[in-house]
PDB file of N, CA and C in Angstrom:
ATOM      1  N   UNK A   1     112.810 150.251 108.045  1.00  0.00           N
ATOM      2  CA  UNK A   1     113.449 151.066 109.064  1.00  0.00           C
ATOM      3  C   UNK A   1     113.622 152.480 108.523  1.00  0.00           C
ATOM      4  N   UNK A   2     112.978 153.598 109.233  1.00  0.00           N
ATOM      5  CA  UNK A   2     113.323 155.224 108.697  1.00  0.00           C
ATOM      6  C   UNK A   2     114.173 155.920 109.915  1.00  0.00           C
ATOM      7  N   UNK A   3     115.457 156.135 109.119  1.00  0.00           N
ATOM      8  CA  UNK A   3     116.282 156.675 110.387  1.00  0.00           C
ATOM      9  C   UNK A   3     116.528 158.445 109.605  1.00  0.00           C
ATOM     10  N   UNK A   4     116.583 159.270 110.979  1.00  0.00           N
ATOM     11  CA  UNK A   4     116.309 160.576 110.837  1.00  0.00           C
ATOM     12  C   UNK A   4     117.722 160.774 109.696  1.00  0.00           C
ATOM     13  N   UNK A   5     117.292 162.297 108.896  1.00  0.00           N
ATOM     14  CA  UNK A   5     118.045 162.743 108.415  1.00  0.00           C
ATOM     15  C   UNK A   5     119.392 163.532 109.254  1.00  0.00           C
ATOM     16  N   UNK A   6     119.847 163.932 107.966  1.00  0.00           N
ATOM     17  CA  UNK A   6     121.554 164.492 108.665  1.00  0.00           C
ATOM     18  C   UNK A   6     121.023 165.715 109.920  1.00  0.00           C
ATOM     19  N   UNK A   7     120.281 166.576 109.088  1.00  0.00           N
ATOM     20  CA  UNK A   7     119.579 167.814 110.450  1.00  0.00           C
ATOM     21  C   UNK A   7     118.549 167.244 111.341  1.00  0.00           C
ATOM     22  N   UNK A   8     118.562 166.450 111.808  1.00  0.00           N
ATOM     23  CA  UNK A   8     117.181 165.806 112.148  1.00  0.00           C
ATOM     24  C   UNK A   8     118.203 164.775 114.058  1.00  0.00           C
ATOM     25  N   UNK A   9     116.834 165.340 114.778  1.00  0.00           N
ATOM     26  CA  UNK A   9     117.249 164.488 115.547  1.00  0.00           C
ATOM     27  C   UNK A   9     117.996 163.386 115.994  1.00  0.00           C
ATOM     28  N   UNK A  10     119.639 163.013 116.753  1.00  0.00           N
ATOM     29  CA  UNK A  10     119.707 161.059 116.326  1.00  0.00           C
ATOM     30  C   UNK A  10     120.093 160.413 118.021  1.00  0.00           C
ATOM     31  N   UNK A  11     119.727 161.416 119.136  1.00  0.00           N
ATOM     32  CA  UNK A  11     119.307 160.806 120.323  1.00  0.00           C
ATOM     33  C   UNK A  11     117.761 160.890 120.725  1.00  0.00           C
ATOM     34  N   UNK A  12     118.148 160.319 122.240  1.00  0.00           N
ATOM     35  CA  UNK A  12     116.719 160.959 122.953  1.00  0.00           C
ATOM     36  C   UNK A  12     116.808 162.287 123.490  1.00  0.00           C
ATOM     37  N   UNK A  13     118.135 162.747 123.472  1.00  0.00           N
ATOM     38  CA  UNK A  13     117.978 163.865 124.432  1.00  0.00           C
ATOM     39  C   UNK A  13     118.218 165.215 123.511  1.00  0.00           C
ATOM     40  N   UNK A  14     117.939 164.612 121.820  1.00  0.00           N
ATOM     41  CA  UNK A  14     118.058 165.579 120.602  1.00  0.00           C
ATOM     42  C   UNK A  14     116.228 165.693 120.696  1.00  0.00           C
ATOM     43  N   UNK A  15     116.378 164.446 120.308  1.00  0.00           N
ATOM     44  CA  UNK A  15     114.549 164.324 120.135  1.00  0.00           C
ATOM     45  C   UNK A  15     113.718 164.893 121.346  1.00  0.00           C
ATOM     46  N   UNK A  16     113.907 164.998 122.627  1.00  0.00           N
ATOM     47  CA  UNK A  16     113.233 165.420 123.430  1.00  0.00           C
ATOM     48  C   UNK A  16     113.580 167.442 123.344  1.00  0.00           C
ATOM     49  N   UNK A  17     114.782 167.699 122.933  1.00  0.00           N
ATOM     50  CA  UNK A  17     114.390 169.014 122.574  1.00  0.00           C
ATOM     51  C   UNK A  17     114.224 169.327 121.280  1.00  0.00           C
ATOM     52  N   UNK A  18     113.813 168.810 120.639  1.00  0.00           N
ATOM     53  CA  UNK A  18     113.202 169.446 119.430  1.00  0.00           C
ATOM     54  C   UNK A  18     111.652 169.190 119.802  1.00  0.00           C
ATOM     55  N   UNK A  19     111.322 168.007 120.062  1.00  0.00           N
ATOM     56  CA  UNK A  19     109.440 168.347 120.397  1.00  0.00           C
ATOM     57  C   UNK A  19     109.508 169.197 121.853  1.00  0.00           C
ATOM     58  N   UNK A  20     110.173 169.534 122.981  1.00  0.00           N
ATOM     59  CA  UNK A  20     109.960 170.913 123.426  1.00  0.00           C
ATOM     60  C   UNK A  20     109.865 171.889 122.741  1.00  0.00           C
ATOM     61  N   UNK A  21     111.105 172.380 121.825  1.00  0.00           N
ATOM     62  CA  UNK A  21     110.762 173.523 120.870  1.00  0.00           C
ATOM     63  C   UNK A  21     109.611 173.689 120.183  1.00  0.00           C
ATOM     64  N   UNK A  22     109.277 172.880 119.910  1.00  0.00           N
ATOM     65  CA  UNK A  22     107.980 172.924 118.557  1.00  0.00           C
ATOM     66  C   UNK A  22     106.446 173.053 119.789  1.00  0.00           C
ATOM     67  N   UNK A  23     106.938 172.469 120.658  1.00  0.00           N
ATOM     68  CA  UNK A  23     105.724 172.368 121.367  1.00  0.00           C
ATOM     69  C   UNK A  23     104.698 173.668 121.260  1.00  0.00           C
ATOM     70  N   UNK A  24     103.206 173.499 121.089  1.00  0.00           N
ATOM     71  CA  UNK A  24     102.478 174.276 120.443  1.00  0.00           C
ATOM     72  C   UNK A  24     102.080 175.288 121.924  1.00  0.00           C
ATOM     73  N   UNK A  25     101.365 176.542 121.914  1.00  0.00           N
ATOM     74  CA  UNK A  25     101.631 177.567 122.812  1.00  0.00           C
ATOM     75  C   UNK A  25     100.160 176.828 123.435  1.00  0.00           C
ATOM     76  N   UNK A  26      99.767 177.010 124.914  1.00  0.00           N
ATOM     77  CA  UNK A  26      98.542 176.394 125.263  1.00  0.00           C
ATOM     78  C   UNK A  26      97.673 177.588 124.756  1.00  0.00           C
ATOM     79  N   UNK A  27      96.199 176.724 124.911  1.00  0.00           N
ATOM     80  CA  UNK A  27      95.154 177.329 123.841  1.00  0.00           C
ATOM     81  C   UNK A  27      95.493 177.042 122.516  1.00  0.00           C
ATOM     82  N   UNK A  28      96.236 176.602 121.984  1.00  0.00           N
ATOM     83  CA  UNK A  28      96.333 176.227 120.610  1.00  0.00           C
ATOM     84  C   UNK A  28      95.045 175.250 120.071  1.00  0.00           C
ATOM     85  N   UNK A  29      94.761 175.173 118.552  1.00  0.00           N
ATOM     86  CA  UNK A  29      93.484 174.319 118.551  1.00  0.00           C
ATOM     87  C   UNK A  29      94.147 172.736 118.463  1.00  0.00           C
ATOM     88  N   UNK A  30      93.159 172.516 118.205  1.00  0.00           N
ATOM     89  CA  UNK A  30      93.319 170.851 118.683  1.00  0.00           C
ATOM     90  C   UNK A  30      93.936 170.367 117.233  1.00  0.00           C
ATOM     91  N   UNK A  31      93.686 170.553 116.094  1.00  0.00           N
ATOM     92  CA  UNK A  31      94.097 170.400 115.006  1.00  0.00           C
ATOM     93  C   UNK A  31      95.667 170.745 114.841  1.00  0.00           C
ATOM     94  N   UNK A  32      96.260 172.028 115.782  1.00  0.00           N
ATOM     95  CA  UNK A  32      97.759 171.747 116.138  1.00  0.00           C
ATOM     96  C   UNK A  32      98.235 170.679 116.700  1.00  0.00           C
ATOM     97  N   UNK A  33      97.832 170.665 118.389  1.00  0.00           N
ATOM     98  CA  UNK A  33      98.028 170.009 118.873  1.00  0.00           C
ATOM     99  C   UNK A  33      98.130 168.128 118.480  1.00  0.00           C
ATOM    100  N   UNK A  34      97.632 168.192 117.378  1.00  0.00           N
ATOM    101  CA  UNK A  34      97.281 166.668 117.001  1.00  0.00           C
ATOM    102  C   UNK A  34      98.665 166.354 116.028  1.00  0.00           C
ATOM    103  N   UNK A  35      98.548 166.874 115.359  1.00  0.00           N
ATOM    104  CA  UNK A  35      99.740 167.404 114.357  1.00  0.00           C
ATOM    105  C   UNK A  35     101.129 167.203 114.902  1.00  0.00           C
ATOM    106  N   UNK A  36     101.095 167.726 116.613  1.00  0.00           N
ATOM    107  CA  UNK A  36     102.544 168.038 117.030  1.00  0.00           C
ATOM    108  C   UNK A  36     102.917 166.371 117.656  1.00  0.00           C
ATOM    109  N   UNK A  37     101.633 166.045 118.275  1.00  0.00           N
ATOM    110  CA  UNK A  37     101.727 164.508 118.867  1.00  0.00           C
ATOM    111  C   UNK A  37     102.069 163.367 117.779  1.00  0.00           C
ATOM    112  N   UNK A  38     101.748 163.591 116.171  1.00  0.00           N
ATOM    113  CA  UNK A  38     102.151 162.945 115.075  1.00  0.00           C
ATOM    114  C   UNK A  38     103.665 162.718 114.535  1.00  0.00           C
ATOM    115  N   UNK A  39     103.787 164.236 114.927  1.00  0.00           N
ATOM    116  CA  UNK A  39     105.148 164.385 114.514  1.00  0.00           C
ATOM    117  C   UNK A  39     106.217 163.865 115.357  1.00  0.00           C
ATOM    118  N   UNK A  40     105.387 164.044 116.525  1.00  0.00           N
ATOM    119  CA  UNK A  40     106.777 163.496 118.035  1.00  0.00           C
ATOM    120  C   UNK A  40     106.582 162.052 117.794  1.00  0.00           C
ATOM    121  N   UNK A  41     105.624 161.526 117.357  1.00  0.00           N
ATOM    122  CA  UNK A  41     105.546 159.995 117.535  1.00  0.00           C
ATOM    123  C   UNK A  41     106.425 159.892 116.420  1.00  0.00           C
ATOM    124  N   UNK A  42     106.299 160.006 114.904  1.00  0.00           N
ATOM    125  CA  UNK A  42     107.167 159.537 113.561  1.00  0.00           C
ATOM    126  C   UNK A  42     108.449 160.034 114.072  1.00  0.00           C
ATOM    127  N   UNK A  43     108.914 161.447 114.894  1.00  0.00           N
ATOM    128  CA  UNK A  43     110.397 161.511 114.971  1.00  0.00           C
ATOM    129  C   UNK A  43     110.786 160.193 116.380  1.00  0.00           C
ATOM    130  N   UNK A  44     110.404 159.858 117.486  1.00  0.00           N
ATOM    131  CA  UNK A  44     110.661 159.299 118.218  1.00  0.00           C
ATOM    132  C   UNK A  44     111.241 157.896 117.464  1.00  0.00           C
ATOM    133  N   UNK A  45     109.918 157.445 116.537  1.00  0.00           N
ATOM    134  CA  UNK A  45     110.207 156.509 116.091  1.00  0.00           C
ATOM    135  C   UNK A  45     111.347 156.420 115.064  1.00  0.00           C
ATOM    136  N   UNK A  46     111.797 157.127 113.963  1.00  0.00           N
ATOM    137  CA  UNK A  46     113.151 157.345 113.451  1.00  0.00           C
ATOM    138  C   UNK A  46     114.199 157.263 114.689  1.00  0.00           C
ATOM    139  N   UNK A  47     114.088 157.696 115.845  1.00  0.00           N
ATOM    140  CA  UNK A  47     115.614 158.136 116.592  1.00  0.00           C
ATOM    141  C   UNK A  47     115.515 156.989 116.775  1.00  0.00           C
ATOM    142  N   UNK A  48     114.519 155.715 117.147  1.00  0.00           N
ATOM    143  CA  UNK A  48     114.926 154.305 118.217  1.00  0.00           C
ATOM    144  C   UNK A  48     115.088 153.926 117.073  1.00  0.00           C
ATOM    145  N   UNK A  49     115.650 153.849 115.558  1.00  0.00           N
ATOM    146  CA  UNK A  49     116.330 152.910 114.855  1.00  0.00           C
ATOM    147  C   UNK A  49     117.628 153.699 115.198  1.00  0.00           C
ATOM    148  N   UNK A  50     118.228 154.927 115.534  1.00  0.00           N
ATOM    149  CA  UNK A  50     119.905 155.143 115.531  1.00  0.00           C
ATOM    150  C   UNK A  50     120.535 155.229 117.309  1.00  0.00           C
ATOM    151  N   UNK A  51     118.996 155.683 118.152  1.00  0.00           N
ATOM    152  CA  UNK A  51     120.189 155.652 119.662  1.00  0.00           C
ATOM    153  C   UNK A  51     119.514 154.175 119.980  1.00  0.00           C
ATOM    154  N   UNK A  52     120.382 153.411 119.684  1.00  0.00           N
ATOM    155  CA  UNK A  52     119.975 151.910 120.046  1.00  0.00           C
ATOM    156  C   UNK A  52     119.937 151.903 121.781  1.00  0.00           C
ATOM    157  N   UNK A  53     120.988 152.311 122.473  1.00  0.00           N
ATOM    158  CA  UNK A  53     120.983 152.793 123.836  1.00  0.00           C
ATOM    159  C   UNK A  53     119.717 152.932 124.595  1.00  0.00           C
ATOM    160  N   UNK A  54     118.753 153.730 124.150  1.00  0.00           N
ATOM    161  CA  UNK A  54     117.728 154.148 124.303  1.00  0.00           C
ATOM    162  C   UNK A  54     116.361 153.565 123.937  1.00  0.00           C
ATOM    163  N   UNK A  55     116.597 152.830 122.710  1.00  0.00           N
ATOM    164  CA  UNK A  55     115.529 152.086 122.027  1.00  0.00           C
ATOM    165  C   UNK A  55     114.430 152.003 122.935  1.00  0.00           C
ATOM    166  N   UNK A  56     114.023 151.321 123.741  1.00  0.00           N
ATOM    167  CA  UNK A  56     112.989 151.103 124.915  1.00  0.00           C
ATOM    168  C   UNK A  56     112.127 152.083 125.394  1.00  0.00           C
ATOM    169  N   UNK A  57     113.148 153.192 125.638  1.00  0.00           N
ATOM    170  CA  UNK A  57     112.573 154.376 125.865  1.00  0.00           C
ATOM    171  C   UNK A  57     111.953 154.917 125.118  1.00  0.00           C
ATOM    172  N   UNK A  58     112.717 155.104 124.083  1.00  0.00           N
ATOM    173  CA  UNK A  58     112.187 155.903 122.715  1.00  0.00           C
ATOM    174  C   UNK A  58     110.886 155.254 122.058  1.00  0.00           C
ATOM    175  N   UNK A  59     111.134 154.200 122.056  1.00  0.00           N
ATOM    176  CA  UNK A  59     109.710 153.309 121.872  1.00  0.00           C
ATOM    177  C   UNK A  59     108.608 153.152 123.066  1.00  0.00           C
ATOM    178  N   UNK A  60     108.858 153.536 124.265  1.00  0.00           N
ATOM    179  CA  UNK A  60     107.737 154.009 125.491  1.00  0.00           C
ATOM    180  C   UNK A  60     107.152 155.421 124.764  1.00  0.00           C
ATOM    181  N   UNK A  61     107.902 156.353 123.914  1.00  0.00           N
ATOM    182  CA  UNK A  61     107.840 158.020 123.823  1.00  0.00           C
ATOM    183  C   UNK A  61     106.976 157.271 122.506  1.00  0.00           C
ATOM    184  N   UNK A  62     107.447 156.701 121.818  1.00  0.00           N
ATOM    185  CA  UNK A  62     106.442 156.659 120.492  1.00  0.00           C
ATOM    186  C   UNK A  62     104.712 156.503 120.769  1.00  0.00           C
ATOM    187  N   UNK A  63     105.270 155.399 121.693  1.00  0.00           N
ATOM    188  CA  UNK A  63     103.454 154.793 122.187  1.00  0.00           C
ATOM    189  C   UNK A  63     103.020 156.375 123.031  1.00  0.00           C
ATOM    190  N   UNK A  64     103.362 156.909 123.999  1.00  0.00           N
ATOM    191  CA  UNK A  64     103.111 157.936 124.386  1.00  0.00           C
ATOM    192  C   UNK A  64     102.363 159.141 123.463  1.00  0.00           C
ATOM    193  N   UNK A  65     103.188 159.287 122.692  1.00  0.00           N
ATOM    194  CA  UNK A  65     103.113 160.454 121.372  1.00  0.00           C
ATOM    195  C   UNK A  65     101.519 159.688 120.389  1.00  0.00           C
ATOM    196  N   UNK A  66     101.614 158.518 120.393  1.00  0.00           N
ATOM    197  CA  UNK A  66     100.393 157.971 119.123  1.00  0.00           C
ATOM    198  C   UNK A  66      98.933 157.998 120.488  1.00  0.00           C
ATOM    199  N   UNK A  67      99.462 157.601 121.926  1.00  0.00           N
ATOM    200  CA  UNK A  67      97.630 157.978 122.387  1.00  0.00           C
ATOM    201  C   UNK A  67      97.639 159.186 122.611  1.00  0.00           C
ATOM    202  N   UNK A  68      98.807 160.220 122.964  1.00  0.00           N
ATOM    203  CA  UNK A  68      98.432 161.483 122.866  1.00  0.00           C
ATOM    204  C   UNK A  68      97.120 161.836 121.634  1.00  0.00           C
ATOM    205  N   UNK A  69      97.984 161.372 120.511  1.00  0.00           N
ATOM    206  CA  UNK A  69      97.535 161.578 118.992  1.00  0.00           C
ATOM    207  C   UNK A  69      95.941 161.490 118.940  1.00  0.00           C
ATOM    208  N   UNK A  70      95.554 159.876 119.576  1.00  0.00           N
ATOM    209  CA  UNK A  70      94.286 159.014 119.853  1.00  0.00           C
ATOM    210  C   UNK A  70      93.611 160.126 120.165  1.00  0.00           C
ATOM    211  N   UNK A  71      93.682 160.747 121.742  1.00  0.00           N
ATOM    212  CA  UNK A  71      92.863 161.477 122.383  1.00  0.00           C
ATOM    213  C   UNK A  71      92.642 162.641 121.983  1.00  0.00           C
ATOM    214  N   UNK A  72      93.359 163.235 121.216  1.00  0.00           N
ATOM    215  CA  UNK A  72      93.004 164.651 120.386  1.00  0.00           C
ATOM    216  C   UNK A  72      92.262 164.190 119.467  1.00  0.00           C
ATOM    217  N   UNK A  73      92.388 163.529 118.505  1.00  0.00           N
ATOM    218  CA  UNK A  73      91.686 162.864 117.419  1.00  0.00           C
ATOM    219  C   UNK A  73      90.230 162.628 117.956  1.00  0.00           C
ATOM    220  N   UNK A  74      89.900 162.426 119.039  1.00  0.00           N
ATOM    221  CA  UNK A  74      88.404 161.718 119.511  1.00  0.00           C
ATOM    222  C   UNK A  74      88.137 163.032 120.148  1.00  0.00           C
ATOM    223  N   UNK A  75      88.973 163.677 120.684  1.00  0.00           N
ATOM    224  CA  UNK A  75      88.000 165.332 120.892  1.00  0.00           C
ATOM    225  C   UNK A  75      87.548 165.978 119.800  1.00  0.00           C
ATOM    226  N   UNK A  76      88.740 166.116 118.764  1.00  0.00           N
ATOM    227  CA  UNK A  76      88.116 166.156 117.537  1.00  0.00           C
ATOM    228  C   UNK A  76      86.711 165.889 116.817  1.00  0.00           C
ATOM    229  N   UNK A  77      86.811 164.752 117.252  1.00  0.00           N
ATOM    230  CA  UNK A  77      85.413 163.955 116.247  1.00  0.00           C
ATOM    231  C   UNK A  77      84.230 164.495 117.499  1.00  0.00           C
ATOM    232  N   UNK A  78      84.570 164.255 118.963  1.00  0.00           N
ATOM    233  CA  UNK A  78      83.596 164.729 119.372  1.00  0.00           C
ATOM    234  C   UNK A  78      83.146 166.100 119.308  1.00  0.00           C
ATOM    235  N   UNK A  79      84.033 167.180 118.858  1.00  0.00           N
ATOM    236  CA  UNK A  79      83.579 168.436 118.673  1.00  0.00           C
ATOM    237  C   UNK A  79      83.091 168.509 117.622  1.00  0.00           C
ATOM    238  N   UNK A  80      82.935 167.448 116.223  1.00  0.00           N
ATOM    239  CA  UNK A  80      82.278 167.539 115.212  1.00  0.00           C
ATOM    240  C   UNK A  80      80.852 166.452 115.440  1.00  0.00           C
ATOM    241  N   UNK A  81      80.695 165.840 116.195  1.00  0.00           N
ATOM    242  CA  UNK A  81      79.362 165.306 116.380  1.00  0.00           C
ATOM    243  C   UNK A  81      78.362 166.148 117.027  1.00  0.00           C
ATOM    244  N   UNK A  82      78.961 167.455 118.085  1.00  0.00           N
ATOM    245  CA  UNK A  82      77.974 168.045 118.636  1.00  0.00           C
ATOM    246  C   UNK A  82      77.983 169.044 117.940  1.00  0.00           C
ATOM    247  N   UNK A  83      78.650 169.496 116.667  1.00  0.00           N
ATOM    248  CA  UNK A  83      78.924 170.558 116.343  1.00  0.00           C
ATOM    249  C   UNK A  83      77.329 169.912 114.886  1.00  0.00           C
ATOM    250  N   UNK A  84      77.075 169.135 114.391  1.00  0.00           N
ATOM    251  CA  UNK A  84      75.984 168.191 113.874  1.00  0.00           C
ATOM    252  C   UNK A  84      74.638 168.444 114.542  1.00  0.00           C
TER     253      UNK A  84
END
């Protein structure tokens, strides 16, 4: 179990504005964007071990945040197969 630090997110409605804040500016490259969907998934997942309240949710936002992750990752690779 990894539960967030003392400065660190410990709801959903902490965690949902901190990945607004961070959220990357559009046009950003995909190598941000992948990065930011990583990070929202590992923090989501720290908050559903402390807002138990929420757990469900927060664990809908994790799965959310990891195919975000998926689908950047495979644009990725596809911009390096045609880029071949």
């Amino acid at each position: 179990m990894t539960t967030p630090g003392r400065n660190e997110p410990q709801t959903l409605a902490d965690a949902h504005a901190v990945a607004s804040a961070r959220r990357p500016q559009p046009g950003s490259n995909l190598a941000t964007w992948l990065k930011f969907h990583k990070e929202n998934a590992r923090m989501y997942r720290a908050v559903s071990d402390v807002d138990r309240g929420h757990h469900h949710e927060l664990r809908y936002w994790v799965g959310y945040e990891e195919r975000k992750a998926e689908e950047v990752a495979e644009k990725i690779q596809e911009g390096k197969s045609k880029a071949s």
